[in-house]
N, C-alpha and C. Protein backbone atom coordinates (compact mmCIF):
# COMPACT_ATOMS: atom_id res chain seq x y z
N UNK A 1 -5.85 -5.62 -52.30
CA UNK A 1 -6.71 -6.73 -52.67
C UNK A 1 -7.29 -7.38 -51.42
N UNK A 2 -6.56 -7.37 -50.34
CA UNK A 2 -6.89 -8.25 -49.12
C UNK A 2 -8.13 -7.52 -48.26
N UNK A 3 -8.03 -6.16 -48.31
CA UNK A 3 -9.18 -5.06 -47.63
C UNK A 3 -10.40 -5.41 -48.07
N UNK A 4 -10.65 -5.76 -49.62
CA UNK A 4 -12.23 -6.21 -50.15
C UNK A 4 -12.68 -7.26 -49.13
N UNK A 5 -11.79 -7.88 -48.73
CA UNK A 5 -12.11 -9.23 -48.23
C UNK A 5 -12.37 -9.01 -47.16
N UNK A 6 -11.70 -8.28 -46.19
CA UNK A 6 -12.29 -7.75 -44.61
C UNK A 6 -13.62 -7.17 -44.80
N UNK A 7 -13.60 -6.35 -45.45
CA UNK A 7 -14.77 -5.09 -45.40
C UNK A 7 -16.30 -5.78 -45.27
N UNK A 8 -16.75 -6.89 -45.78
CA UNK A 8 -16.99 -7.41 -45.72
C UNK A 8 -18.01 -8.05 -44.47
N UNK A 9 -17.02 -9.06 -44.06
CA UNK A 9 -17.42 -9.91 -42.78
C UNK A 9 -17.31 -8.90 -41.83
N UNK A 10 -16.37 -7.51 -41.71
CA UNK A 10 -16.45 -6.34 -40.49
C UNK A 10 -17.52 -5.55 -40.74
N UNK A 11 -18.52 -5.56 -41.87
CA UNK A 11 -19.75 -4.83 -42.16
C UNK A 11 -20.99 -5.92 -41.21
N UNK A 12 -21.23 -6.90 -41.77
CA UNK A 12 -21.76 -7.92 -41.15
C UNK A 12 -21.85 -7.88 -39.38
N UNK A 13 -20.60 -8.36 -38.99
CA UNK A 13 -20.06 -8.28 -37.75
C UNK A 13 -20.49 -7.10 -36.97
N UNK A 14 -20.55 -6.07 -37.34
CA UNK A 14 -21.15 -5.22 -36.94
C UNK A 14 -22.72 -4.74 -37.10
N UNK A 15 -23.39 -4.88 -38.06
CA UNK A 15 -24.99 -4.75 -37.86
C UNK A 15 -25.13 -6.20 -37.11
N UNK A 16 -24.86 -7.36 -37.40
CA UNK A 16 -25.51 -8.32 -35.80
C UNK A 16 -25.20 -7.84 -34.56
N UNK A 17 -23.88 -7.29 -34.05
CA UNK A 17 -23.51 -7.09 -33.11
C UNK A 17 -24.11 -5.84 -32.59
N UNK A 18 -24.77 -4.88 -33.54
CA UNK A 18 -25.72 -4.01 -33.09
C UNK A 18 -26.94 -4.21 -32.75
N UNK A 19 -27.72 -5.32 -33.39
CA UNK A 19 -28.87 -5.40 -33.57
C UNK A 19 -28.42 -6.54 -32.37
N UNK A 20 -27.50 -7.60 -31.91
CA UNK A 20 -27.39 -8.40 -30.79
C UNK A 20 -27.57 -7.81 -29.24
N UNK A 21 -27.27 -6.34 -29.22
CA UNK A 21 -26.67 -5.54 -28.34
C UNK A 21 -27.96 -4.73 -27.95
N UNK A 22 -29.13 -4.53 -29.08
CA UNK A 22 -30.26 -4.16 -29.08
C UNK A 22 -30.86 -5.29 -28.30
N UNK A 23 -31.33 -6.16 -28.58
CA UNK A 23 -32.05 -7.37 -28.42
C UNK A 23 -31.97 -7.72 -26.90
N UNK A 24 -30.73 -7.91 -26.85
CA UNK A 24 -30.01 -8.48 -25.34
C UNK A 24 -30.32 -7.51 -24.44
N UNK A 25 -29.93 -6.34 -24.41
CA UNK A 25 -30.41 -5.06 -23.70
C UNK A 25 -31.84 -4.90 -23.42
N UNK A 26 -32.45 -5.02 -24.07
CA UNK A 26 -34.01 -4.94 -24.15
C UNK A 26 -34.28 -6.12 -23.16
N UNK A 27 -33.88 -7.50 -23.51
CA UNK A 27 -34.68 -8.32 -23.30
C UNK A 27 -34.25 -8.40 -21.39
N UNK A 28 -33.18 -7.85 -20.74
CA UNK A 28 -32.55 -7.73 -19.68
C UNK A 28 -33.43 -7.13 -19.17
N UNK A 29 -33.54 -5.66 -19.46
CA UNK A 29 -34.46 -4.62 -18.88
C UNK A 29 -35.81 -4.93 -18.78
N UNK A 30 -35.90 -5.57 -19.57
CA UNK A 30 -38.06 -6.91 -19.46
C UNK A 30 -37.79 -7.49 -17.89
N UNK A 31 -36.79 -8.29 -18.29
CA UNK A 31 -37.07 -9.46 -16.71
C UNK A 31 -36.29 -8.95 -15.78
N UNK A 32 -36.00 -7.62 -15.50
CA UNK A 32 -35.91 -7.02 -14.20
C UNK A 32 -36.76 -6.28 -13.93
N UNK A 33 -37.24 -6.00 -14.72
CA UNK A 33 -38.97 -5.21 -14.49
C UNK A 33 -39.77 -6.37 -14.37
N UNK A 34 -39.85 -7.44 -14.45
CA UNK A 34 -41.15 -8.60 -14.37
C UNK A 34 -40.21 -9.05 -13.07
N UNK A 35 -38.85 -8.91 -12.21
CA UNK A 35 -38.67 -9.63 -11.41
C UNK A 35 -38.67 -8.28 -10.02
N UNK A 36 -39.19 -7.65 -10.55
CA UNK A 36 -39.23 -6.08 -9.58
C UNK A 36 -40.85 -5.93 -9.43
N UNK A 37 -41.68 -7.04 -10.39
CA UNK A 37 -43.13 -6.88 -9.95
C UNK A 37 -43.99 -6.15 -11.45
N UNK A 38 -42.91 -5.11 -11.86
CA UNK A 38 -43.56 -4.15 -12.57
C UNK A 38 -44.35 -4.77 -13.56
N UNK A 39 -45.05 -4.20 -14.53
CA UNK A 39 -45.32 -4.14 -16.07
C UNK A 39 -44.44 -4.31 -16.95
N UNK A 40 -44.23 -4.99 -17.66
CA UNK A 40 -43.00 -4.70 -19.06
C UNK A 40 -43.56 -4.03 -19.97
N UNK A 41 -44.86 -3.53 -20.26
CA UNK A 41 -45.66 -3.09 -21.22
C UNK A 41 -45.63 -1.69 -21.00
N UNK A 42 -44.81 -0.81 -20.27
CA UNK A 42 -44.38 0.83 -20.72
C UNK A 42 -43.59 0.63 -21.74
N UNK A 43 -42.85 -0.27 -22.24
CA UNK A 43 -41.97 -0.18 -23.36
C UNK A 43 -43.19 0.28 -24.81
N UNK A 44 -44.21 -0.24 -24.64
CA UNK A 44 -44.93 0.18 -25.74
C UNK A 44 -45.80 1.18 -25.37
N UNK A 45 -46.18 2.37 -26.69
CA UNK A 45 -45.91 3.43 -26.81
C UNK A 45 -47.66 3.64 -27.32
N UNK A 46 -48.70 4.34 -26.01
CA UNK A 46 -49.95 3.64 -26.34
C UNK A 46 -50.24 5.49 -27.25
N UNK A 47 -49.73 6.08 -27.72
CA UNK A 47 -49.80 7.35 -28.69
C UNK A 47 -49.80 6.97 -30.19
N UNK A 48 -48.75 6.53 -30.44
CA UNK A 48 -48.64 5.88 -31.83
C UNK A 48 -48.64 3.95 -32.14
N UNK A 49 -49.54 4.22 -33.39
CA UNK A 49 -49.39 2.81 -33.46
C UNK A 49 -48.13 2.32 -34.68
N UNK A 50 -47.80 1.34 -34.16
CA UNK A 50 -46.98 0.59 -35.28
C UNK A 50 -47.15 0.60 -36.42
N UNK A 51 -47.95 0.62 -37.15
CA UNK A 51 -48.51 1.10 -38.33
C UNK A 51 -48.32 2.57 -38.72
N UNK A 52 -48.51 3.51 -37.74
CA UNK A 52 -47.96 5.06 -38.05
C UNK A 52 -46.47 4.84 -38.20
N UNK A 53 -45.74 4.23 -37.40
CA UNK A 53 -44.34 4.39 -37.24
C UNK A 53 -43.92 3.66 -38.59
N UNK A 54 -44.59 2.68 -39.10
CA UNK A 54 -43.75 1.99 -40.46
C UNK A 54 -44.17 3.20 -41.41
N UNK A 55 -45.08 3.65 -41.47
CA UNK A 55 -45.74 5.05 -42.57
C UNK A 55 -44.52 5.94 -42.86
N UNK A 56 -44.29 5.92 -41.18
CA UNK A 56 -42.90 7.13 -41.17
C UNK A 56 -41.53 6.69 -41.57
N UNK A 57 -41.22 5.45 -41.50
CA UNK A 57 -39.88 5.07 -41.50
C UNK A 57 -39.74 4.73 -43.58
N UNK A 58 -41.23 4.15 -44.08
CA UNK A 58 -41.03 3.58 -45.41
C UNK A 58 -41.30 5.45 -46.21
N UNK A 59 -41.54 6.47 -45.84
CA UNK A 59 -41.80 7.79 -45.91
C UNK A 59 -40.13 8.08 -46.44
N UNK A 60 -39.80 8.47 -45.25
CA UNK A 60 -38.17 8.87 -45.18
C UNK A 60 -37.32 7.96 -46.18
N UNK A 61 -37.39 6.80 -46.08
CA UNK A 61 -36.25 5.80 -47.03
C UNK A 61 -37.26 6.44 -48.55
N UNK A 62 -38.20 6.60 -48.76
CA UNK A 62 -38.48 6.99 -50.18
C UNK A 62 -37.87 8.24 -50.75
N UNK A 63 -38.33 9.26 -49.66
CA UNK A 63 -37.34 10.13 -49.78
C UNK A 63 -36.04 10.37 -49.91
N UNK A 64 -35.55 9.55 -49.39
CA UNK A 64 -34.23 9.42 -49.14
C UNK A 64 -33.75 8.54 -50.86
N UNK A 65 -34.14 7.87 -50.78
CA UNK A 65 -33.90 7.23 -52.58
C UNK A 65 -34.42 7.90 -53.85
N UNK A 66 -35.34 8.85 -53.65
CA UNK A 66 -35.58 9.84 -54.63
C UNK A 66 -34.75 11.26 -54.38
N UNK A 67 -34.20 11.29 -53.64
CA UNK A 67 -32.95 12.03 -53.38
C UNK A 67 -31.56 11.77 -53.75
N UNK A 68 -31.28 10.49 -53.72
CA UNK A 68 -30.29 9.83 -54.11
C UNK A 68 -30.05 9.56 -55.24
N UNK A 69 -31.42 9.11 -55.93
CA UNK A 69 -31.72 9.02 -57.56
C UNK A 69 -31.35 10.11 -58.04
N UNK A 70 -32.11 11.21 -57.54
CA UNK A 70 -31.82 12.85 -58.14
C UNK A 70 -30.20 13.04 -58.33
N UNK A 71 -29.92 12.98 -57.28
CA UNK A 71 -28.13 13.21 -57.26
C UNK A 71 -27.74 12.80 -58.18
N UNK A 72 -27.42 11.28 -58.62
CA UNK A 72 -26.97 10.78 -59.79
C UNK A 72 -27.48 11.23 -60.78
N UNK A 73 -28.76 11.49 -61.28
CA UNK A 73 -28.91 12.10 -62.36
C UNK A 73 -28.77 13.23 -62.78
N UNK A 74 -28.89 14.32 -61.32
CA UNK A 74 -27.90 15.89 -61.69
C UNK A 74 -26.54 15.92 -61.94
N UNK A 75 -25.63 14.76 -61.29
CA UNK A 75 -24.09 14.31 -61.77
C UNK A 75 -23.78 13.82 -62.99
N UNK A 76 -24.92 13.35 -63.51
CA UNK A 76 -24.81 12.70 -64.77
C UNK A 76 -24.88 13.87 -65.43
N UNK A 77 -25.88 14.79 -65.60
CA UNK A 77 -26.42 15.61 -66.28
C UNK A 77 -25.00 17.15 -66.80
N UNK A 78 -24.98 16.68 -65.24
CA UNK A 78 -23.79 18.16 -65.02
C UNK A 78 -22.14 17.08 -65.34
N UNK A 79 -22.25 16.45 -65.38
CA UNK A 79 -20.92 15.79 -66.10
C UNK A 79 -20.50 15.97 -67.61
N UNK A 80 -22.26 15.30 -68.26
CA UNK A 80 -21.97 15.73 -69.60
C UNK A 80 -22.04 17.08 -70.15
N UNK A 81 -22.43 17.86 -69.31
CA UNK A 81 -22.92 18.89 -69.58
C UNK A 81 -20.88 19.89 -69.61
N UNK A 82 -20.54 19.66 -68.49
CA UNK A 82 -19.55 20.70 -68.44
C UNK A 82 -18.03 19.95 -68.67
N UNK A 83 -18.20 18.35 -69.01
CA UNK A 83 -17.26 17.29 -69.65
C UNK A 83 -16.05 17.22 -68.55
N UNK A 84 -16.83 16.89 -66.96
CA UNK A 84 -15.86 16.65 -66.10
C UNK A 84 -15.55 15.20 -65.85
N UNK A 85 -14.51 14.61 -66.10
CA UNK A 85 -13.61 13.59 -66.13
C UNK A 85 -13.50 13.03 -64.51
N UNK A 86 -13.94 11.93 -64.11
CA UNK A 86 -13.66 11.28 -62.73
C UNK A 86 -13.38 12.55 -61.72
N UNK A 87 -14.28 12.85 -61.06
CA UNK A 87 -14.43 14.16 -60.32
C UNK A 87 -15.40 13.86 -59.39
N UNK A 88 -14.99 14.20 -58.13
CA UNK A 88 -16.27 14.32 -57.09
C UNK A 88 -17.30 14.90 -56.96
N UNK A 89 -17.78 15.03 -57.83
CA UNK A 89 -19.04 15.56 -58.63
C UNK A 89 -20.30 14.48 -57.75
N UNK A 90 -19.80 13.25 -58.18
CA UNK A 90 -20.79 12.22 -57.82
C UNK A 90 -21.42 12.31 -56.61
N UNK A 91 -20.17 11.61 -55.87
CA UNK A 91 -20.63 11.87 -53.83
C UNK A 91 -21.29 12.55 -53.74
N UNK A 92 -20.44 14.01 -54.36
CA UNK A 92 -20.79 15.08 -53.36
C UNK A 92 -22.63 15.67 -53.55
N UNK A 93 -22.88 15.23 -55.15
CA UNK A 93 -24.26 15.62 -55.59
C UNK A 93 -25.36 14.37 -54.64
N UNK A 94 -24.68 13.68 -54.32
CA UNK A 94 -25.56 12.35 -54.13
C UNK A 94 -25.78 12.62 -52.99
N UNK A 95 -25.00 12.92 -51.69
CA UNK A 95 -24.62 13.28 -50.71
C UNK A 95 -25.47 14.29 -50.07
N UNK A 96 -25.50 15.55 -50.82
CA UNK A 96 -26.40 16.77 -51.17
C UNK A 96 -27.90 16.62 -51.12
N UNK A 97 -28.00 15.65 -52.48
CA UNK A 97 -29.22 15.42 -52.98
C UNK A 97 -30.28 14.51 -51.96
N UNK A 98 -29.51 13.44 -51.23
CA UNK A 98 -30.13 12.54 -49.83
C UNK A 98 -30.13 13.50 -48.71
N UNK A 99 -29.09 14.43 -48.85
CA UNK A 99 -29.68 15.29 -47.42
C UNK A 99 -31.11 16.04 -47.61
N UNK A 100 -31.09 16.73 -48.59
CA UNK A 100 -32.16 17.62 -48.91
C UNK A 100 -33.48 16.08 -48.98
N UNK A 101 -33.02 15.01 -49.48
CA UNK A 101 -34.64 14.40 -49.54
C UNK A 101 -34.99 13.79 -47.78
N UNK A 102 -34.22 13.58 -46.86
CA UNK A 102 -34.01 13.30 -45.58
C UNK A 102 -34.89 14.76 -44.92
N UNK A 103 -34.39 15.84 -45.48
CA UNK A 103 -34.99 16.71 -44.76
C UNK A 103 -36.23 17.22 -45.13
N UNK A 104 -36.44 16.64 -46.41
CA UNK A 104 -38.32 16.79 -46.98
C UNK A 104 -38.67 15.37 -46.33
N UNK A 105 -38.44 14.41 -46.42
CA UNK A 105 -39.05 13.53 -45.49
C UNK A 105 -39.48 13.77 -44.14
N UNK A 106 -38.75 14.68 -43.36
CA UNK A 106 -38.77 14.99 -42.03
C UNK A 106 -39.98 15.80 -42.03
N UNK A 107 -39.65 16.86 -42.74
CA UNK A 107 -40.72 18.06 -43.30
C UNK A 107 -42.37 17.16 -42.97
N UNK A 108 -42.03 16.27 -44.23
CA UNK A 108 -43.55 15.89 -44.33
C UNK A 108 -44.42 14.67 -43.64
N UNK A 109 -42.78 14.23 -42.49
CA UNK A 109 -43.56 13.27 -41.64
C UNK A 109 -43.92 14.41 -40.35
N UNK A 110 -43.47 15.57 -40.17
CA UNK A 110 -43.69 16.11 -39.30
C UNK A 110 -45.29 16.55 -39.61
N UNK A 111 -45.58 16.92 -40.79
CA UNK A 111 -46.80 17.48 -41.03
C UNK A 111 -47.77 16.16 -40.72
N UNK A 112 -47.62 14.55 -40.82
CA UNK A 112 -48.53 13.86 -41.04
C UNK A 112 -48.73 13.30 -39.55
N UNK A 113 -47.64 13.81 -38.08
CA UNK A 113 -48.56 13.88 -37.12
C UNK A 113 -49.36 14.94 -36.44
């Protein structure tokens, strides 16, 4: 009962502390390059624009959830179908089913540069 309760605030705790660790890092490597003279503006990436890169990232998560969707509904399908009782059927189809849409996402962001 007590683990629900960690899992929790140690999920949390950890995406800030990633995304803190991002931030802080970045923003270090700026003002030693602005105190070394340089540019801070190689960090941006004059090939692609920000707008391509969200194309690609909201691309993949679609994929990736119509993959995921699929899974559950081939687990569902193949549950009633062959009357398997609490079985790792689920994961493992879901699991399956997001890899394969991860890797058509890849597929077809590769084609759209």
């Amino acid at each position: 009962m007590g683990s629900e309760i960690i899992i929790v605030p140690v999920l949390f705790l950890s995406i800030f502390g990633i995304f803190y660790l991002f931030f802080s890092t970045r923003n270090k490597e700026r003002l030693a390059l602005i105190e070394k003279g340089v540019d801070a503006n190689i960090f941006v990436s004059k090939n692609h624009s920000s707008m391509f890169i969200w194309k690609i990232i909201i691309l993949n998560l679609a994929c990736l959830m119509i993959g995921i969707g699929t899974g559950i509904l081939s687990a569902l399908f193949i549950e009633s179908l062959l009357e398997i009782n609490n079985g790792p059927i689920y994961p493992g189809l879901i699991f399956l089913f997001a890899g394969i849409g991860l890797l058509v996402g890849f597929k077809i962001s590769k084609n759209l540069e």
